[in-house]
Protein backbone atom coordinates (compact mmCIF):
# COMPACT_ATOMS: atom_id res chain seq x y z
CA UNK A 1 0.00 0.00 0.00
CA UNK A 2 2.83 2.00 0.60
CA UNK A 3 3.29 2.80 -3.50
CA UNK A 4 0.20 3.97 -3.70
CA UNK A 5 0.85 6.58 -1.31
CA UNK A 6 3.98 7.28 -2.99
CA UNK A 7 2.12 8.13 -6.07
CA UNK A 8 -0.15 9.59 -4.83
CA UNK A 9 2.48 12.53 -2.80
CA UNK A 10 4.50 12.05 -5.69
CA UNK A 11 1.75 13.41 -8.23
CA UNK A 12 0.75 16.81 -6.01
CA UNK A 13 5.05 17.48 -5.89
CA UNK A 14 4.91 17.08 -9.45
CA UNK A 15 1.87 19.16 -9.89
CA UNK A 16 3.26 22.12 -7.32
CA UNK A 17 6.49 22.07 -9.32
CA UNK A 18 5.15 22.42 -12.18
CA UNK A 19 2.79 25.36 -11.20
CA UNK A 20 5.96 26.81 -9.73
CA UNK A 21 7.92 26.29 -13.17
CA UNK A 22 4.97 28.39 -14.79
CA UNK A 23 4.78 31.13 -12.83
CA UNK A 24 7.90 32.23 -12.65
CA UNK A 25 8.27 31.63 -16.75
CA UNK A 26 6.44 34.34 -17.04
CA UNK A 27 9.59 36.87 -15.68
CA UNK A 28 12.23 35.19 -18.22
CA UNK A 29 15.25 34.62 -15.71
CA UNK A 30 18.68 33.63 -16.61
CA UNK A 31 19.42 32.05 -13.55
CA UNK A 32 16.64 29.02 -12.87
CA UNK A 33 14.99 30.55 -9.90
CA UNK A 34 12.01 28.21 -10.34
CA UNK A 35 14.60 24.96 -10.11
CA UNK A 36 15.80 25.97 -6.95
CA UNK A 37 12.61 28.06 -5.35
CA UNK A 38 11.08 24.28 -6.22
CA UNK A 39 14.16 22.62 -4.65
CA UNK A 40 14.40 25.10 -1.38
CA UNK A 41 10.43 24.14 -0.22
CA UNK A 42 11.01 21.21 -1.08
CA UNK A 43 14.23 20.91 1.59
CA UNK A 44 12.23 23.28 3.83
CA UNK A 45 8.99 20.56 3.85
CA UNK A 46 11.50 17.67 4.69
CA UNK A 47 13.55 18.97 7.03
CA UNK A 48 10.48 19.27 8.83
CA UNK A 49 9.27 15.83 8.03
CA UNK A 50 12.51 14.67 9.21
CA UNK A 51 11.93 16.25 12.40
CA UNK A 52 7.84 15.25 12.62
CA UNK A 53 9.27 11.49 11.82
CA UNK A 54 12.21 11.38 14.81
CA UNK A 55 9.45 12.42 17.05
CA UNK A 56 7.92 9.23 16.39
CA UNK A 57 4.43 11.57 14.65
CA UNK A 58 4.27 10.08 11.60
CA UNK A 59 2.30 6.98 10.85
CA UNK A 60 4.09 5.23 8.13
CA UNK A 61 1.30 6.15 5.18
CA UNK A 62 1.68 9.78 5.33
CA UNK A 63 5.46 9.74 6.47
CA UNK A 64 5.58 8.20 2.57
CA UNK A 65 3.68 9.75 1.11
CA UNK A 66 4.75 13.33 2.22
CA UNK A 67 8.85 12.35 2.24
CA UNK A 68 9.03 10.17 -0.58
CA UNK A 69 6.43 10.80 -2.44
CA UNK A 70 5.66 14.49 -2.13
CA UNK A 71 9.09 15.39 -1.65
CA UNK A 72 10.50 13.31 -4.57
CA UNK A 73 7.68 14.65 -6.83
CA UNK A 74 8.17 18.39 -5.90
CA UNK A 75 12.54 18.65 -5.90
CA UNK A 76 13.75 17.51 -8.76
CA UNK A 77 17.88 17.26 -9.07
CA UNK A 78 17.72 15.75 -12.34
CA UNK A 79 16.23 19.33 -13.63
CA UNK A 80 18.70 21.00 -11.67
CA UNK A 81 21.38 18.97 -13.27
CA UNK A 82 20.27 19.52 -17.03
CA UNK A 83 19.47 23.09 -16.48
CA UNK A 84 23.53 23.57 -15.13
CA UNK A 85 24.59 21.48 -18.02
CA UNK A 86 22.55 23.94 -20.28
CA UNK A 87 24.10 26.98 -18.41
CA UNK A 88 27.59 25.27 -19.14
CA UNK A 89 26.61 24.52 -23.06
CA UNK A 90 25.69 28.07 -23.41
CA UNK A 91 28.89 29.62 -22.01
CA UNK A 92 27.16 30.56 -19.01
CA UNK A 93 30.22 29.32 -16.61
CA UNK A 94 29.58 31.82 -13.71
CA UNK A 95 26.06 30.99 -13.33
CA UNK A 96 26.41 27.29 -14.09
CA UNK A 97 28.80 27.37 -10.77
CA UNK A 98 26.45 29.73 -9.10
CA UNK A 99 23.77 28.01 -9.61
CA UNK A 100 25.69 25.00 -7.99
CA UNK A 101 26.96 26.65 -5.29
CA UNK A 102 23.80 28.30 -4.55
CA UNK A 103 21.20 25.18 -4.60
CA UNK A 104 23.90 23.07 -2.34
CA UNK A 105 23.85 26.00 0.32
CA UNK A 106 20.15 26.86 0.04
CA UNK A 107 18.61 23.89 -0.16
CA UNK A 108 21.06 22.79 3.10
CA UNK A 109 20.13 25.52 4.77
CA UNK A 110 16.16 24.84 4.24
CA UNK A 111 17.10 20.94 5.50
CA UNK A 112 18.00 22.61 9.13
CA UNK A 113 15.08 25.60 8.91
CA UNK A 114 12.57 22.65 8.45
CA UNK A 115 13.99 20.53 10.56
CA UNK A 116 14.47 23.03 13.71
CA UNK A 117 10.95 24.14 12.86
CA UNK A 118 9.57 20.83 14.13
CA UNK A 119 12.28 20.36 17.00
């Protein structure tokens, strides 16, 4: 039962990122700020989670389908990862590395905000 709950969480991350991905299309960015605002919530909802779950509050269902499922839906590092490579293709060295160096401390930081939200 557990897969269908994955689905399930994975489907709404999906969804969210997606709405995310068009709204901010709409301002034409050269750095992908959608990626990473996608990414950062993402880190920010399961740092929590992390917390929630070592307090022993989540029932296995929803700890799925919110951590793997939701979670795994909503970041998405393979995007990240083709949208660097694109920044590289282009010529676009400084914010390929930004954009690197940026996600890794972000979405680290927004680990330990969710997480000591819930502690």
């Amino acid at each position: 039962m557990a897969w269908f709950f994955v689905f399930l969480g994975g489907g709404l991350g999906s969804l969210c990122r997606y709405l995310i991905s068009r709204v901010m299309f709409r301002y034409q960015f050269d750095f992908p700020v959608a990626t990473l605002t996608a990414n950062a919530l993402s880190c920010i909802v399961l740092g929590a989670l992390m917390a929630w779950s070592m307090k022993g509050a989540a029932d296995s269902p929803w700890k799925v389908f919110w951590m793997a499922g939701f979670c795994g839906g909503f970041s998405t590092f393979s995007t990240f990862s083709a949208e660097t490579f694109q920044l590289l293709q282009s010529g676009q060295t400084t914010y390929a590395i930004g954009n690197i160096m940026i996600s890794v401390v972000v979405c680290l930081g927004c680990i330990v905000i969710g997480y000591r939200w819930f502690i």
